[in-house]
N, C-alpha and C. Protein backbone atom coordinates (compact mmCIF):
# COMPACT_ATOMS: atom_id res chain seq x y z
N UNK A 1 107.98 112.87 129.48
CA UNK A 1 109.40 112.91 129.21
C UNK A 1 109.76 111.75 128.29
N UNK A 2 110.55 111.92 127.67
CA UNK A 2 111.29 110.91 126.19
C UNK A 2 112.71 110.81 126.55
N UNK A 3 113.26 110.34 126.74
CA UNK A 3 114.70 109.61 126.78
C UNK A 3 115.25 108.47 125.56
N UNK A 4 116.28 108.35 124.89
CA UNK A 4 116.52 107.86 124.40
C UNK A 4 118.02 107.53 123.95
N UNK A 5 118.21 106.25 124.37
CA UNK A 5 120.35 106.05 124.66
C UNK A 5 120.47 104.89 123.62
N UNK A 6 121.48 104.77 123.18
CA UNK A 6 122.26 103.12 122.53
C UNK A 6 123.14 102.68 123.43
N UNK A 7 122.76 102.00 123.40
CA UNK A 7 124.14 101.07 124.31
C UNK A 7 124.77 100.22 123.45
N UNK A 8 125.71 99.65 123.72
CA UNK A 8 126.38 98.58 123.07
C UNK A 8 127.12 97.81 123.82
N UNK A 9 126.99 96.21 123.51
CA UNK A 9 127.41 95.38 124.03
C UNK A 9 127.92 94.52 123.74
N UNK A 10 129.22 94.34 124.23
CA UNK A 10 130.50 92.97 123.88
C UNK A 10 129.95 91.76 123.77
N UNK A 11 129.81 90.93 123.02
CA UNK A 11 129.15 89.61 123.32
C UNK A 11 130.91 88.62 123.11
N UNK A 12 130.73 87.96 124.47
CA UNK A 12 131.78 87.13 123.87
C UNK A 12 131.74 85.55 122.83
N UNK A 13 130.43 85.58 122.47
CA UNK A 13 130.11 84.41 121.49
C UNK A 13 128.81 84.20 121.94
N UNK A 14 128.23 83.06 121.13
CA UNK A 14 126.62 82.39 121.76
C UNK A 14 126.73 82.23 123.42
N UNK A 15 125.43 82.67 123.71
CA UNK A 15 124.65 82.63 125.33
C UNK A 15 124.26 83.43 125.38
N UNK A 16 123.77 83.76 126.76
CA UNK A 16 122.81 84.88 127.11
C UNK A 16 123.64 85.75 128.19
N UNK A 17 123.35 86.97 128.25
CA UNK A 17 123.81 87.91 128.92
C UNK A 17 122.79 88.98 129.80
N UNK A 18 122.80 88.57 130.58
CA UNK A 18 122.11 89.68 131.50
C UNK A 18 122.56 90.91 131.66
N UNK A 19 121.26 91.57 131.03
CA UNK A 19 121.38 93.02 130.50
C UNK A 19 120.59 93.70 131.86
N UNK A 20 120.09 93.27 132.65
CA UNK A 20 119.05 94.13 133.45
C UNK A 20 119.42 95.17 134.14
N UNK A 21 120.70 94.68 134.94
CA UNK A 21 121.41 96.01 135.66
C UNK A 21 121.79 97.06 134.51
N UNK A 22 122.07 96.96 133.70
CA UNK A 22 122.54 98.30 132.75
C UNK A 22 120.68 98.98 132.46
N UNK A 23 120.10 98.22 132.02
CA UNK A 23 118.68 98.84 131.71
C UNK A 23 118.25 99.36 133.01
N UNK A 24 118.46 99.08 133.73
CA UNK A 24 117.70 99.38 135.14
C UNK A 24 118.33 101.06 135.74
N UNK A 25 119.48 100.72 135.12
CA UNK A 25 120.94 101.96 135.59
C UNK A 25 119.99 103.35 134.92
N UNK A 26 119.81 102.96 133.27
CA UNK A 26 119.19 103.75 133.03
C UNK A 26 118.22 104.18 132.94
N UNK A 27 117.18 103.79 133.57
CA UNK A 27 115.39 104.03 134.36
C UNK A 27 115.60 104.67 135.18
N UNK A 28 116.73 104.40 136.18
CA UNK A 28 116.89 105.27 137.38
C UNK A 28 117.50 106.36 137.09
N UNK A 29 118.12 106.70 136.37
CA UNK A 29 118.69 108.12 135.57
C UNK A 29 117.57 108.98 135.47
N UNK A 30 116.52 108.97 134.47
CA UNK A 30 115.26 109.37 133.98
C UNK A 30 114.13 110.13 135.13
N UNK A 31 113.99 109.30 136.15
CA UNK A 31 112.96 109.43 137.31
C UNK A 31 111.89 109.61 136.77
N UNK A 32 111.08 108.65 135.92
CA UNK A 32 110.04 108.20 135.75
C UNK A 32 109.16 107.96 136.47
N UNK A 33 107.83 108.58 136.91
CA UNK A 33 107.14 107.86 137.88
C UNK A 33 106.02 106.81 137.35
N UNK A 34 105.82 106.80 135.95
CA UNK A 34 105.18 105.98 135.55
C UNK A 34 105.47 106.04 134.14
N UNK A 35 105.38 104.96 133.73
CA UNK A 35 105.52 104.79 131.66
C UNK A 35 106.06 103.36 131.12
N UNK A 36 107.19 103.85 130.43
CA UNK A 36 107.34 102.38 129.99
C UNK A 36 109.10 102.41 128.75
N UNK A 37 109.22 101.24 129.26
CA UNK A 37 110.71 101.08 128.80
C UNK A 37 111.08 100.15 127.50
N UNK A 38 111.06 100.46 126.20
CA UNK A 38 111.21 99.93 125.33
C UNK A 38 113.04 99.76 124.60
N UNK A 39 112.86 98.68 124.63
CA UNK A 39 114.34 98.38 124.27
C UNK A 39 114.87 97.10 122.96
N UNK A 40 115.37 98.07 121.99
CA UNK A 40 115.13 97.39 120.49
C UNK A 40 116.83 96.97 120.21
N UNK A 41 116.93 95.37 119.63
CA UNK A 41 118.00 95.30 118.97
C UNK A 41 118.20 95.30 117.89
N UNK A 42 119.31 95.57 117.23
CA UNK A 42 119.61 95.85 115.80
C UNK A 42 119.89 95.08 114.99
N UNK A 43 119.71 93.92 115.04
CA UNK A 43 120.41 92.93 114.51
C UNK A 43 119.33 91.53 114.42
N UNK A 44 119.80 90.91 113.30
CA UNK A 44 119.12 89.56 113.03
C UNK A 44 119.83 88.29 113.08
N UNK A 45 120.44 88.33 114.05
CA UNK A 45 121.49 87.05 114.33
C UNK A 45 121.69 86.97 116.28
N UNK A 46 120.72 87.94 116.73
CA UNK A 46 120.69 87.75 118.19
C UNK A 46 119.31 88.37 118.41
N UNK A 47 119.03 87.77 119.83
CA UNK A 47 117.56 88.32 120.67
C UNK A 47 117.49 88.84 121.51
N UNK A 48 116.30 89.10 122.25
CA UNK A 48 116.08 90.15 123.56
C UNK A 48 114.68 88.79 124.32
N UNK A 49 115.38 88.58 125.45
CA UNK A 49 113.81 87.68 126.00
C UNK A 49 113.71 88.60 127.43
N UNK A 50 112.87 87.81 128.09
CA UNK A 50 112.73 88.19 129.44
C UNK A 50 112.30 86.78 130.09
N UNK A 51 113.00 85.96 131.40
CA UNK A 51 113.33 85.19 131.69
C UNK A 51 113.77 84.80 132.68
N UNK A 52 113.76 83.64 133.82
CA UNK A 52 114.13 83.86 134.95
C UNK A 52 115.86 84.02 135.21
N UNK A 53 116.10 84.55 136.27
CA UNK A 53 117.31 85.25 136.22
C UNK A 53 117.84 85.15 137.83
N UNK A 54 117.26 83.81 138.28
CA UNK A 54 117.93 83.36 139.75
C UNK A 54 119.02 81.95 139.30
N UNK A 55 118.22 81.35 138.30
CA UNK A 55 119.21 79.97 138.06
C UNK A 55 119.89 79.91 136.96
N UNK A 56 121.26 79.55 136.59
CA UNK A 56 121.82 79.97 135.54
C UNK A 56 121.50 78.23 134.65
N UNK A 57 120.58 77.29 135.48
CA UNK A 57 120.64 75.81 134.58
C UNK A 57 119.54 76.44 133.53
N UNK A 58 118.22 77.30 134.28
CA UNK A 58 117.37 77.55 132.81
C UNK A 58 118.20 77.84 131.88
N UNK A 59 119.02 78.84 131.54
CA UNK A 59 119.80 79.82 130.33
C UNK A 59 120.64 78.58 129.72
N UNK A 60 121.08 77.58 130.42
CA UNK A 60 121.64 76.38 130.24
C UNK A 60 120.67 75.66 129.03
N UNK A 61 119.38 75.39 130.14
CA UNK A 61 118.15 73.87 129.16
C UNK A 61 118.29 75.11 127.82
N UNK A 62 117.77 76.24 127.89
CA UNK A 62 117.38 77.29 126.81
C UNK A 62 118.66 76.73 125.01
N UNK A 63 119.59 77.60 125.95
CA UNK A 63 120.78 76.80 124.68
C UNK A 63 121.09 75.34 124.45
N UNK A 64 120.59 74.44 125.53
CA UNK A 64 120.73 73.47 124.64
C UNK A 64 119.00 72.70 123.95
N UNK A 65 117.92 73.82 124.51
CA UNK A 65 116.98 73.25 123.75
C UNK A 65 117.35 73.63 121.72
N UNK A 66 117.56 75.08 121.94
CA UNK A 66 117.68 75.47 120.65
C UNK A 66 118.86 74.63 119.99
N UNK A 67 119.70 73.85 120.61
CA UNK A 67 121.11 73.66 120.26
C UNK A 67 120.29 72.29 118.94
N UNK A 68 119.57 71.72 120.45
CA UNK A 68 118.17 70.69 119.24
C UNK A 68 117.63 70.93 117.99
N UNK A 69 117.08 71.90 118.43
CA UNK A 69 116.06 72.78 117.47
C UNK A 69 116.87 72.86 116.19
N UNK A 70 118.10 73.72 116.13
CA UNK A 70 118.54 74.00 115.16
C UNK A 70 120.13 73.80 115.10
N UNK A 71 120.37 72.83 115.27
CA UNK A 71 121.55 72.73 114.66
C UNK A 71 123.17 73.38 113.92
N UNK A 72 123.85 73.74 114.18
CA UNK A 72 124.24 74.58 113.46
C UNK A 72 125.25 73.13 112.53
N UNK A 73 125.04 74.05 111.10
CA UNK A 73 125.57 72.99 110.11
C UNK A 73 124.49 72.08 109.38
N UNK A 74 123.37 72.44 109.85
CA UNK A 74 122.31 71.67 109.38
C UNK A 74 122.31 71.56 107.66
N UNK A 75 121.89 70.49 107.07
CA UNK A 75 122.35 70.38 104.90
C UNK A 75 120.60 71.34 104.69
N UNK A 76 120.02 71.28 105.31
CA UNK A 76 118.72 71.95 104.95
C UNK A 76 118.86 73.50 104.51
N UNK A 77 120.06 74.09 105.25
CA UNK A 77 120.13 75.61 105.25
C UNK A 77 120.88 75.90 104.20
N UNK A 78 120.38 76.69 103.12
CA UNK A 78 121.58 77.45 102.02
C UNK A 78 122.39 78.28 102.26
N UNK A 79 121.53 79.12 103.09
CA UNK A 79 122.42 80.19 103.59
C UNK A 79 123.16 80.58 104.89
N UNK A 80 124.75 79.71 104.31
CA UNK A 80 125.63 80.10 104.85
C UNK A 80 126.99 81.40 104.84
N UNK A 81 126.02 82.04 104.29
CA UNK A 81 127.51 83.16 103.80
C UNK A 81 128.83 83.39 105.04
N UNK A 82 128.09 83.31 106.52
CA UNK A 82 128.88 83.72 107.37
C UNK A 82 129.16 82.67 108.11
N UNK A 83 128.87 81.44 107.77
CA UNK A 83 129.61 80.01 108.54
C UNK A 83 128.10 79.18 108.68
N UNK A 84 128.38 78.03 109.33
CA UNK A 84 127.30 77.21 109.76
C UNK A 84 126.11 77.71 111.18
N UNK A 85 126.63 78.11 111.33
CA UNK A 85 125.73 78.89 112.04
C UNK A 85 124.85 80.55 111.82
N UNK A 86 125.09 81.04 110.61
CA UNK A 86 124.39 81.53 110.00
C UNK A 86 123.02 81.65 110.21
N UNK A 87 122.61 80.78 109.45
CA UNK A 87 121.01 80.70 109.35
C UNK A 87 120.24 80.27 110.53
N UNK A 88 121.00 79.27 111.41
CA UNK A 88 120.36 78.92 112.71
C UNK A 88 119.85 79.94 113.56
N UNK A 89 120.91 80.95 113.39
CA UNK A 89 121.18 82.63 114.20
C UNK A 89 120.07 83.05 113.73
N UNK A 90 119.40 83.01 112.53
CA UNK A 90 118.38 83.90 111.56
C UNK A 90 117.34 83.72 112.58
N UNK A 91 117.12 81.93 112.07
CA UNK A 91 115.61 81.14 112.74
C UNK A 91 115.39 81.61 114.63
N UNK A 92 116.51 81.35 115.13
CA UNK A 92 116.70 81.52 116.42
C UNK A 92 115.74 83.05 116.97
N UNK A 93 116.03 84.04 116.10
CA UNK A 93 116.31 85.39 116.10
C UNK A 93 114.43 85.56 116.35
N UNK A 94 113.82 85.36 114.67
CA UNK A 94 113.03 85.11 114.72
C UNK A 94 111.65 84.06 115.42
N UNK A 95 112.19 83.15 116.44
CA UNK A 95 111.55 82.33 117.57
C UNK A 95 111.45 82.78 118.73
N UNK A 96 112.56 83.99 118.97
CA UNK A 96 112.04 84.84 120.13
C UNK A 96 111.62 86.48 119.63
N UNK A 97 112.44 86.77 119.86
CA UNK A 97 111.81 88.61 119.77
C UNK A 97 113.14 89.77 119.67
N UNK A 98 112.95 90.46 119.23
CA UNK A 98 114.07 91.82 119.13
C UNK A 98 113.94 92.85 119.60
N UNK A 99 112.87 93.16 120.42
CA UNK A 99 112.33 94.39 121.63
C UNK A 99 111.93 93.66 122.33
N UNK A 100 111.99 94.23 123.69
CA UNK A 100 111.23 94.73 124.46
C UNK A 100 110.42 95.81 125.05
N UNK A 101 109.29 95.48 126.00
CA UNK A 101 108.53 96.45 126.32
C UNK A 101 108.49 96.67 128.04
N UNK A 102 108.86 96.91 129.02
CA UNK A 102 108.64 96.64 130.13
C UNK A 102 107.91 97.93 130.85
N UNK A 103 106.99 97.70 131.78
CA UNK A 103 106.37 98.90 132.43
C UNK A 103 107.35 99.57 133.55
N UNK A 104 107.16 100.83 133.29
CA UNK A 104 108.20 101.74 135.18
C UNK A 104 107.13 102.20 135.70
N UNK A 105 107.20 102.01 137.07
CA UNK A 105 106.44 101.73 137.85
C UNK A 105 107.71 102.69 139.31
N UNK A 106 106.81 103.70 139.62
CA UNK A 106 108.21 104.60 140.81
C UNK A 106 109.15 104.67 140.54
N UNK A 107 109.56 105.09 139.20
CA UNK A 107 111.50 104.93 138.86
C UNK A 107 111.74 103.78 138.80
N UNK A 108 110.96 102.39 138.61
CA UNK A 108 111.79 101.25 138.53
C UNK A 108 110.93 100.03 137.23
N UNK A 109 111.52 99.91 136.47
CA UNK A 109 111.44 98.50 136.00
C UNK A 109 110.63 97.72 136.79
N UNK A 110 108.83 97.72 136.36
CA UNK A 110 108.07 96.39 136.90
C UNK A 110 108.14 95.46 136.81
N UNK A 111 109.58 94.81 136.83
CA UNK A 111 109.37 92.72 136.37
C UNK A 111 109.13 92.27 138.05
N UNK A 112 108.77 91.14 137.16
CA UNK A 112 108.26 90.09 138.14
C UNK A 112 109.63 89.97 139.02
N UNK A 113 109.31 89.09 140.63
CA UNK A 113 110.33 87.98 141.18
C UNK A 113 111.60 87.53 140.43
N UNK A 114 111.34 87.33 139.76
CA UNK A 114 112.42 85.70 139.00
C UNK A 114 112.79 86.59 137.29
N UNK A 115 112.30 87.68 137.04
CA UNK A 115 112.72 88.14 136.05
C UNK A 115 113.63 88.82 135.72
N UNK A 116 114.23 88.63 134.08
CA UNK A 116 115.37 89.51 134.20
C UNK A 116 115.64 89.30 133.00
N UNK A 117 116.31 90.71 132.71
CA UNK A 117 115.75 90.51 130.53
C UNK A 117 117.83 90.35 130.26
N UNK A 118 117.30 89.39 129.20
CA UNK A 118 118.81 88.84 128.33
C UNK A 118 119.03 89.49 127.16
N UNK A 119 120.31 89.69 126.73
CA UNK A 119 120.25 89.64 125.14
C UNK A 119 120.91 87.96 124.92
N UNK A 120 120.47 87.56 123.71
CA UNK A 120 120.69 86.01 123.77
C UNK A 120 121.31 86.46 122.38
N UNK A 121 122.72 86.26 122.57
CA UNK A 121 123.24 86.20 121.31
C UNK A 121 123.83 84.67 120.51
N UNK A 122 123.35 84.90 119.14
CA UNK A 122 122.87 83.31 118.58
C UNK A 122 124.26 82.63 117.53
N UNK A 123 125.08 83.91 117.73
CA UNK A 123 126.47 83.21 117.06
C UNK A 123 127.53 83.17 117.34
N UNK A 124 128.22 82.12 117.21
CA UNK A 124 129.55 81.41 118.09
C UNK A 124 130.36 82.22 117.87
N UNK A 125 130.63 83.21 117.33
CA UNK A 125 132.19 84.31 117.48
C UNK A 125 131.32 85.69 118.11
N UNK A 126 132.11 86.08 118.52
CA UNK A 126 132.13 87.68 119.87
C UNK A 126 131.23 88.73 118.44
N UNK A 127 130.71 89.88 119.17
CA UNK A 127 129.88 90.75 118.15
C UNK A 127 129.87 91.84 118.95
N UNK A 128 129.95 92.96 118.86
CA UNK A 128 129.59 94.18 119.40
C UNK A 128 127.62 94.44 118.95
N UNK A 129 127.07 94.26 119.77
CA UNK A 129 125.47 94.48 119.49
C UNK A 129 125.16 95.66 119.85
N UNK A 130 124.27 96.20 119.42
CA UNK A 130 123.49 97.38 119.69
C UNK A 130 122.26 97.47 120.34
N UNK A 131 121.48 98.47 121.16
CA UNK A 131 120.59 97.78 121.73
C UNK A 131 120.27 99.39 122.20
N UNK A 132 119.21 100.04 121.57
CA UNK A 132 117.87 101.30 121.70
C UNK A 132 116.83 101.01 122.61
N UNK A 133 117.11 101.99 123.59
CA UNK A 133 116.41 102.03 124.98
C UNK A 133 115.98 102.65 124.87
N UNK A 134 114.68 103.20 124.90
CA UNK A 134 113.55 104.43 124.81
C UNK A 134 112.67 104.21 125.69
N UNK A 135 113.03 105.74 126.98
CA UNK A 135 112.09 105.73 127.95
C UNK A 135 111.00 106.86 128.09
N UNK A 136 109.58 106.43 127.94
CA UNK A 136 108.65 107.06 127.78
C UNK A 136 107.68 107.54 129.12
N UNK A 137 107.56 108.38 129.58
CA UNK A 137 106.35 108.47 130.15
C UNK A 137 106.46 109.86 131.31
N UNK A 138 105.90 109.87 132.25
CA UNK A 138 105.47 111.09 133.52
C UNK A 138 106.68 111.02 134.67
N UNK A 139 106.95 112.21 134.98
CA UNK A 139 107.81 112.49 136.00
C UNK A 139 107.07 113.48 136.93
């Protein structure tokens, strides 16, 4: 069986958002007994991780490691067409990942304990994101 939805999601500015209950909503729709859950974003100014999802200080160290990393406003970056945070959003984007892959396992999403997948969106004003869920496998 093949399934395949868009979702879309309000971001109210930079952070991370726990997406798992909506992905999970739709695994259990499907009744998969085994396969696998791929989920792609559209965009090059936000990410997709997978990450622990009991303490909200990790998602905390996370934004302010990158806050280090890259700067927004940095004189190194040319390209600012869409503000100072532009290009940081680019680099950011590219340091993590824009899919995921997760295994279903009995109708459910195999993550670990402590896991739980984000979209990490990397720029300071609100965005409507997109985000292609494609569920593959045996019923």
């Amino acid at each position: 069986m093949l399934v395949q939805q868009l979702l879309k999601i309000a971001t109210p500015g930079r952070g991370l958002i726990n997406i798992t209950d909506k992905i999970k909503s739709l695994v259990s729709q499907v009744a998969i007994v085994t396969g696998l859950c791929h989920i792609f974003l559209h965009h090059t100014s936000a990410s997709l991780i997978i990450n622990e999802n009991a303490d909200s200080t990790v998602l905390d160290d996370f934004e302010a490691f990158m806050q280090r990393l890259l700067p927004d406003g940095d004189p190194l970056f040319k390209h600012v067409a869409e503000g100072p945070d532009d290009m940081p959003s680019h680099i950011r984007t590219i340091l993590t990942q824009t899919f995921l892959c997760v295994p279903i396992t009995q109708n459910q999403l195999a993550l670990g304990t402590w896991q739980g997948l984000f979209l990490w969106e990397h720029r300071l004003q609100p965005h409507e994101r997109k985000i292609t869920v494609t569920i593959l496998g045996n019923t």
